[in-house]
Protein backbone atom coordinates (compact mmCIF):
# COMPACT_ATOMS: atom_id res chain seq x y z
CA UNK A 1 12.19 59.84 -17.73
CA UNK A 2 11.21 60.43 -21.53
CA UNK A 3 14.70 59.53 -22.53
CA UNK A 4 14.98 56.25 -19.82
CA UNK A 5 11.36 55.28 -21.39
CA UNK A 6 12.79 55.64 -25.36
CA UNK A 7 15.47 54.20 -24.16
CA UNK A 8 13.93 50.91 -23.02
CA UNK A 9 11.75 50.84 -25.68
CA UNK A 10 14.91 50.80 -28.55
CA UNK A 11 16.28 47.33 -26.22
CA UNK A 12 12.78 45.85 -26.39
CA UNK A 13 12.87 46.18 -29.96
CA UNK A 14 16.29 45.18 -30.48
CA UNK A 15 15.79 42.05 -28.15
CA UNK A 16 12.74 41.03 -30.10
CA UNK A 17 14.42 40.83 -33.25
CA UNK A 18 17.01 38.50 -32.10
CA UNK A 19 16.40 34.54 -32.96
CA UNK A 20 15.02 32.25 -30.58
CA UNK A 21 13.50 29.15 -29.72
CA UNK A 22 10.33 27.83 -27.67
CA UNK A 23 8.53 25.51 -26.57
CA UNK A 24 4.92 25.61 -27.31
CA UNK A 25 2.08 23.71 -26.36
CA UNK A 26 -0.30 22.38 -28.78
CA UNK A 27 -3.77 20.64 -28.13
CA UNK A 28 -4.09 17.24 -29.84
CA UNK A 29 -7.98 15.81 -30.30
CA UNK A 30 -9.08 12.42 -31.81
CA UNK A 31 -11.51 12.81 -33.58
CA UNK A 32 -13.79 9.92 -36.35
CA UNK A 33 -13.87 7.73 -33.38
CA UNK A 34 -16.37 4.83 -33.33
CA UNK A 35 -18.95 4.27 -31.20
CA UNK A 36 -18.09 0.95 -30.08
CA UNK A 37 -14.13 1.52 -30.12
CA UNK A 38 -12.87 0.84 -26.67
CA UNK A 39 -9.43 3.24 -25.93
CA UNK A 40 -7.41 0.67 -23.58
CA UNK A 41 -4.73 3.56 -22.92
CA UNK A 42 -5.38 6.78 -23.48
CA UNK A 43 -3.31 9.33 -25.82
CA UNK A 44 -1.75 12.08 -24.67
CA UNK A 45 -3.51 15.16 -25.48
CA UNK A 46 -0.78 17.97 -25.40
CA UNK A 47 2.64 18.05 -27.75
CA UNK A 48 5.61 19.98 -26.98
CA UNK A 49 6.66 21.89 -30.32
CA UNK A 50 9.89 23.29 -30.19
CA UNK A 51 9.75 27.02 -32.60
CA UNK A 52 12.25 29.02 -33.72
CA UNK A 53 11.76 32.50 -35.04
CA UNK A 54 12.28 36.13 -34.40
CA UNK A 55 11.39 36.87 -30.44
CA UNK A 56 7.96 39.11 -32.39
CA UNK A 57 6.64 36.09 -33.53
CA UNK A 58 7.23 33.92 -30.44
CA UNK A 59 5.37 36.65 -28.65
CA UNK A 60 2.51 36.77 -31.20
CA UNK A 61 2.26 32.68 -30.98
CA UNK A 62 1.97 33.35 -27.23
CA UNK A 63 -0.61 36.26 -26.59
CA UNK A 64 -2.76 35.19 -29.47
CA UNK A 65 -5.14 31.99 -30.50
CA UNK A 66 -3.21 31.57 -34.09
CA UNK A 67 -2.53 28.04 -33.16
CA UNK A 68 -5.18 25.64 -33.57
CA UNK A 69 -5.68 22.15 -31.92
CA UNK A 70 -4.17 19.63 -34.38
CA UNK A 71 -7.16 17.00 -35.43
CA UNK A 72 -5.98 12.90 -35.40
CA UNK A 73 -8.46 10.65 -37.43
CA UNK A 74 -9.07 7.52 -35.69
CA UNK A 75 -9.83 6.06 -39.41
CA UNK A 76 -6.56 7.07 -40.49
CA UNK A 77 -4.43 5.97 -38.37
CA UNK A 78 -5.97 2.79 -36.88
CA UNK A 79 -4.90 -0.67 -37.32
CA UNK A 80 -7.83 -3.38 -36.72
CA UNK A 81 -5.77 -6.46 -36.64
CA UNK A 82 -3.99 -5.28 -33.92
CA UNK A 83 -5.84 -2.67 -31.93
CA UNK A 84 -3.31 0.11 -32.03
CA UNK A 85 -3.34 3.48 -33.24
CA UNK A 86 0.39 5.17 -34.20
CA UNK A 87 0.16 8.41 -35.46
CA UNK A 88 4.12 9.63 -36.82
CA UNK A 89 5.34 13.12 -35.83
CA UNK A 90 5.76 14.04 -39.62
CA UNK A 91 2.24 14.11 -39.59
CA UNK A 92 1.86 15.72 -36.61
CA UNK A 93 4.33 18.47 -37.99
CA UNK A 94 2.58 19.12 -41.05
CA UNK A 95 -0.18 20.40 -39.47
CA UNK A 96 1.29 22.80 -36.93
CA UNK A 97 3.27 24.32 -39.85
CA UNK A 98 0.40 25.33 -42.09
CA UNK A 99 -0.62 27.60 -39.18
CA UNK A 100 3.05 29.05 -38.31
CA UNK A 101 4.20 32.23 -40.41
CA UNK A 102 6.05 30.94 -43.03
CA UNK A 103 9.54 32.52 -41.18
CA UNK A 104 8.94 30.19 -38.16
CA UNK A 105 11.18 26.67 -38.13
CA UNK A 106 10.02 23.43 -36.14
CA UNK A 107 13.44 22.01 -34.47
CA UNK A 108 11.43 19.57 -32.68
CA UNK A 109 8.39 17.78 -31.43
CA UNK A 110 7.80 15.61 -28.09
CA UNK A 111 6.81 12.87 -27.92
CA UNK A 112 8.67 11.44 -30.99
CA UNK A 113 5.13 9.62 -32.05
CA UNK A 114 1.63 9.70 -30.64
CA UNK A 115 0.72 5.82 -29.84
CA UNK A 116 -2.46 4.16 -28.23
CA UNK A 117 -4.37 0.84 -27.63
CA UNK A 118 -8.36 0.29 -28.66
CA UNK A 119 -10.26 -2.89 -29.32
CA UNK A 120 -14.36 -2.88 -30.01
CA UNK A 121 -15.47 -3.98 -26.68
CA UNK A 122 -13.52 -7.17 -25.81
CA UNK A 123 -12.97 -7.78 -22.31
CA UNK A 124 -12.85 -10.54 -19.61
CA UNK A 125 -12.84 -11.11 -16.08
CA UNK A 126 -9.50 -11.74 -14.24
CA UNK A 127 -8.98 -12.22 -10.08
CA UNK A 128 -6.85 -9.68 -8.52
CA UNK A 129 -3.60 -10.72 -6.90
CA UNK A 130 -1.69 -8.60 -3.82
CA UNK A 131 2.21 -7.88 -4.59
CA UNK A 132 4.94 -6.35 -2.33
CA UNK A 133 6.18 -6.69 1.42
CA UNK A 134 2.77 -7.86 3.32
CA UNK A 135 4.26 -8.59 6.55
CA UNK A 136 2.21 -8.88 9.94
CA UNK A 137 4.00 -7.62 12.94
CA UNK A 138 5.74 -10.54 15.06
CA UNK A 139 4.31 -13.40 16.32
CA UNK A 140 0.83 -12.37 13.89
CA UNK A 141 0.59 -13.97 10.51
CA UNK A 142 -2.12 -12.92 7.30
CA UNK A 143 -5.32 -15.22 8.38
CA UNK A 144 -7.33 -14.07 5.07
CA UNK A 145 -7.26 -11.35 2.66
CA UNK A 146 -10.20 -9.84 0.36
CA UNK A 147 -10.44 -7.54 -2.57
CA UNK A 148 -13.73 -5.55 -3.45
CA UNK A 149 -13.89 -6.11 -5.94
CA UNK A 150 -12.77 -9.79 -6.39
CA UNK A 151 -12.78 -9.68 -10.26
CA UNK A 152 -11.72 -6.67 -12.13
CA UNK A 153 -12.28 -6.60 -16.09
CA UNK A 154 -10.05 -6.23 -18.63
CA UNK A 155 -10.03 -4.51 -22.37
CA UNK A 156 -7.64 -5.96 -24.48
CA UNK A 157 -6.94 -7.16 -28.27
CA UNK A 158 -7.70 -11.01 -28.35
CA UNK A 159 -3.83 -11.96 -28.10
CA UNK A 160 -3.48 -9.73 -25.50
CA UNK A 161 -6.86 -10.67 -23.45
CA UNK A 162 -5.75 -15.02 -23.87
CA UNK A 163 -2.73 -14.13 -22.02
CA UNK A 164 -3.88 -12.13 -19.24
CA UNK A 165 -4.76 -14.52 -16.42
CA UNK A 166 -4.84 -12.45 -13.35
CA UNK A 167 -4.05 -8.20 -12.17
CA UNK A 168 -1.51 -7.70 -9.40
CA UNK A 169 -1.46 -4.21 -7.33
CA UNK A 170 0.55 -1.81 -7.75
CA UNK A 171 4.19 -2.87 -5.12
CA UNK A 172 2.65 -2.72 -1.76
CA UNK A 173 4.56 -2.22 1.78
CA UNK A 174 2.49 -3.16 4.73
CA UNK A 175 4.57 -3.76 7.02
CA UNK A 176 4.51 -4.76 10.81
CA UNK A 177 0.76 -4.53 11.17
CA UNK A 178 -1.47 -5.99 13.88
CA UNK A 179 -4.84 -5.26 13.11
CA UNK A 180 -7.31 -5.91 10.43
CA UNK A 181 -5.83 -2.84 7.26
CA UNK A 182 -8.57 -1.54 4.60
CA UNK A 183 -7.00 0.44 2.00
CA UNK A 184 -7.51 1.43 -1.90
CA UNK A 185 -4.91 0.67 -3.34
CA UNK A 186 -4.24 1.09 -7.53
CA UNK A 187 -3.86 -1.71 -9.68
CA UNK A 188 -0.42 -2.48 -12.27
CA UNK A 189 -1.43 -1.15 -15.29
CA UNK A 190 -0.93 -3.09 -18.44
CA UNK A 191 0.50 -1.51 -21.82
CA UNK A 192 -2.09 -2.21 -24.59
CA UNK A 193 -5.02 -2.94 -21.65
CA UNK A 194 -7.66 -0.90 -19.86
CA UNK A 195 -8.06 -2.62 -16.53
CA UNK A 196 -12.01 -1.36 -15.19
CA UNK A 197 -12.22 -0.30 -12.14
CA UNK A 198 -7.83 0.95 -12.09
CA UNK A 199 -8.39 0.35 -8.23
CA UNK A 200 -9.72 -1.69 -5.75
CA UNK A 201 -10.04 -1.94 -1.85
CA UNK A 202 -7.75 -4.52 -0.65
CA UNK A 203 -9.04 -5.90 3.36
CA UNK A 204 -5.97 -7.61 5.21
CA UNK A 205 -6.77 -9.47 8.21
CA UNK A 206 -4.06 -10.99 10.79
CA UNK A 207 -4.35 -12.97 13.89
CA UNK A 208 -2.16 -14.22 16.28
CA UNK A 209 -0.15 -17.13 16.16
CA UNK A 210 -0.27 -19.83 19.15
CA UNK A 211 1.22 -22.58 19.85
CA UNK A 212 -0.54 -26.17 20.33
CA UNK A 213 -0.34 -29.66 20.92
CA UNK A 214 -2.81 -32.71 20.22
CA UNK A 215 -2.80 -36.32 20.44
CA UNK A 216 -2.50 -38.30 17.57
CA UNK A 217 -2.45 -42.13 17.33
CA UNK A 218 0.28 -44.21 16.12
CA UNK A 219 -0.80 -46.47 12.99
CA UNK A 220 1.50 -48.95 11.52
CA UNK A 221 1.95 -49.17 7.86
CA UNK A 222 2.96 -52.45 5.64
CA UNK A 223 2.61 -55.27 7.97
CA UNK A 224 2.29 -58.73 6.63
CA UNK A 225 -1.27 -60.44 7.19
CA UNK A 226 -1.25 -61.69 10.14
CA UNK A 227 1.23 -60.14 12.03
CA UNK A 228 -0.41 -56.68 14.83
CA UNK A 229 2.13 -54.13 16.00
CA UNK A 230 1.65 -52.25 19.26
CA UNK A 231 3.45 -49.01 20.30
CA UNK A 232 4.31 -47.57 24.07
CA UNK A 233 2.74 -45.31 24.12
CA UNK A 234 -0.02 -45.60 21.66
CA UNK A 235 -0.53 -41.89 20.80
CA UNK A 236 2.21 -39.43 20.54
CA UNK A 237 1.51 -35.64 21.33
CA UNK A 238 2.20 -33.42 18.24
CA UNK A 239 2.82 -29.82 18.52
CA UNK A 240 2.32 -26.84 15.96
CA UNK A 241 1.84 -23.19 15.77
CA UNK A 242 -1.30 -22.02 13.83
CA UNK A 243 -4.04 -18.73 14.42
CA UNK A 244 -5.81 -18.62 17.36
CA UNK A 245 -8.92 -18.71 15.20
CA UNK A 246 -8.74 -21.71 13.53
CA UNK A 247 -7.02 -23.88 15.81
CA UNK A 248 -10.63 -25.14 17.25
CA UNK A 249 -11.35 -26.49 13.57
CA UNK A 250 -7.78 -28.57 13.83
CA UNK A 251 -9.08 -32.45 14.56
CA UNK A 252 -6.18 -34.72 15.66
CA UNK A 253 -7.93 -37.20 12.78
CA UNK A 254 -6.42 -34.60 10.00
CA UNK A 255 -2.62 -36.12 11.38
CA UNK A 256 -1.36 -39.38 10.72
CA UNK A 257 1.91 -40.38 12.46
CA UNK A 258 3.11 -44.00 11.41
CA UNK A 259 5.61 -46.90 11.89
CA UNK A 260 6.67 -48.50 8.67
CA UNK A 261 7.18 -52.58 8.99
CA UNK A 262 9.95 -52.31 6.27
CA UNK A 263 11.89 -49.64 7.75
CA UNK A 264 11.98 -52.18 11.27
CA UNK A 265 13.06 -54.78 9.50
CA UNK A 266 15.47 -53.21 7.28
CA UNK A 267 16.92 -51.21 11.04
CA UNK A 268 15.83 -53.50 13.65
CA UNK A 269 16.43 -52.08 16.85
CA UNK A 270 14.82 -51.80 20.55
CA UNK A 271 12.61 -48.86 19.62
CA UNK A 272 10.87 -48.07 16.44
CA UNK A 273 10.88 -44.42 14.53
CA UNK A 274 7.54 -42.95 13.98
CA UNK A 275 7.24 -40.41 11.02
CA UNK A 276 4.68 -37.70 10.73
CA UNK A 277 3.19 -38.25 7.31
CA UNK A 278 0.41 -36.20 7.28
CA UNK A 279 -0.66 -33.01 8.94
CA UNK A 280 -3.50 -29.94 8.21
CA UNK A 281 -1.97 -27.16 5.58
CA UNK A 282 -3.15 -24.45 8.17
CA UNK A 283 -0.51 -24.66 10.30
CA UNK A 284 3.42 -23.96 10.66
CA UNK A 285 6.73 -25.58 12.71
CA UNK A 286 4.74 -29.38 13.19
CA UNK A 287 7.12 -31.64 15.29
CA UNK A 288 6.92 -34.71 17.10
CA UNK A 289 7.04 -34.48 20.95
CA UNK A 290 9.21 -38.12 20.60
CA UNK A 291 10.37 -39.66 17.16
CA UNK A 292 11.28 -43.02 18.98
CA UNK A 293 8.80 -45.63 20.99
CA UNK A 294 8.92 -48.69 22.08
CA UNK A 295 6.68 -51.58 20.36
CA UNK A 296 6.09 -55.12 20.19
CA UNK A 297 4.77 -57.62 17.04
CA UNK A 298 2.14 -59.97 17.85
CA UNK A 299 1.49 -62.60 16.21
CA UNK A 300 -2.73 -63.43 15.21
């Protein structure tokens, strides 16, 4: 056993001699910041340092406290005209190596750069917009939609903030859904912005779609003074598909189905064609019941 122990003890020895290389972690902290500076992303706050030395140093970096978190001055690095902060790995390196043993070698340092976004407290308030697949199950279609809440603000450099008009949501699939959805759902995030709250509550509401019919009368359009023309039938039935909940606030005044005078005399025939020309934005797939009638031009 005393021999298998010694043993064991000359490999340890002999392995920790050899070269090697590690990855260590090092705390970064910002420090000098001012009290009205806004961070609109945030800045990592661990580096990867890649060391290479004999394996007794590695080991000593690892069991002990010799490395230090590395201090960033927000003075030093900042840039006022355009709210960002870049802070070069050289610098970053310099550091690190006055507390290595002076046998120990960086080979490298991730991320390449250390990089964030600040302004001193300008901000404005955007709407929210839904984006992805929102998709109500068949024959259902989206009736209304609400966000809580409805404006989110936004921390940005002034360039930045002019050209911001609205936040989406993060790619959303809601697929297939019959009933009224409530989720929180996170918002896209913008590089150089700090969007306040990151997430909002998004309310989808569906309802089913019907279909319906209403009477409309027929008007005629460009007659010469004087001159009256009546249809056969008088009113034409129009038919649409639109939510069961708002089809008792569709009036059949909100349609207007006309004859035009020029297009009879330019095509005269036995029956006239009747055009919808107007109909309520609410609803889908409007068609005339008839497109021809018969009519007759009186003379006053």
């Amino acid at each position: 056993m005393f021999f298998l122990v010694l043993s064991g003890i000359f490999w340890l020895l002999m392995t920790l001699n050899e070269t090697y290389e590690k990855e260590l972690q090092v705390a970064v902290r910002l420090v000098d910041v001012p009290k009205n500076a806004v961070m609109t992303t945030s800045m990592t706050d661990t580096i990867i340092v890649t060391v290479r030395d004999k394996g007794f140093t590695l080991g000593a970096y690892l069991t002990s406290h010799k490395i230090q978190p590395v201090d960033v001055s927000f003075d030093d690095y900042a840039n006022n005209s355009t709210g960002k902060v870049v802070v070069p790995t050289s610098d970053i390196q310099k550091q690190i190596l006055q507390q290595l043993y002076g046998s120990s070698r960086i080979t490298s340092i991730k991320p390449d750069k250390l990089e964030f976004y600040f302004n001193f407290g300008r901000s404005k308030q955007v709407s929210v917009r839904l984006a992805g697949r929102i998709i109500p199950g068949k024959s259902y279609y989206l009736a209304s939609q609400r966000f809580w809440p409805q404006k989110i603000t936004v921390y940005a450099n002034e360039k930045l903030l002019d050209s911001i008009q609205y936040v989406s949501t993060v790619n959303l699939n809601i697929v297939n859904f019959e009933d009224t959805v409530i989720q929180t759902v996170a918002l896209k995030s913008i590089k150089g912005a700090k969007l306040v709250p990151s997430t909002v509550r998004i309310g989808l509401y569906p309802d089913v779609l019907t279909e319906e019919s209403t009477e409309v009368p027929i008007s005629a359009v460009n007659m010469p003074q004087g001159k009256v023309l009546r249809t056969f039938p008088s009113k034409v039935s129009v038919r649409f598909t639109v939510g069961a909940s708002k089809f008792r606030m569709i009036k059949p005044e909100q349609f207007k189905v006309i004859v035009d005078y020029n297009d009879l005399m330019a095509h005269p025939s036995d029956k006239c064609n009747i055009y919808l020309r107007a109909y309520p934005h609410s609803i889908t797939k409007v068609h005339l019941d008839m497109t021809k009638v018969d009519y007759l031009i009186e003379q006053q």
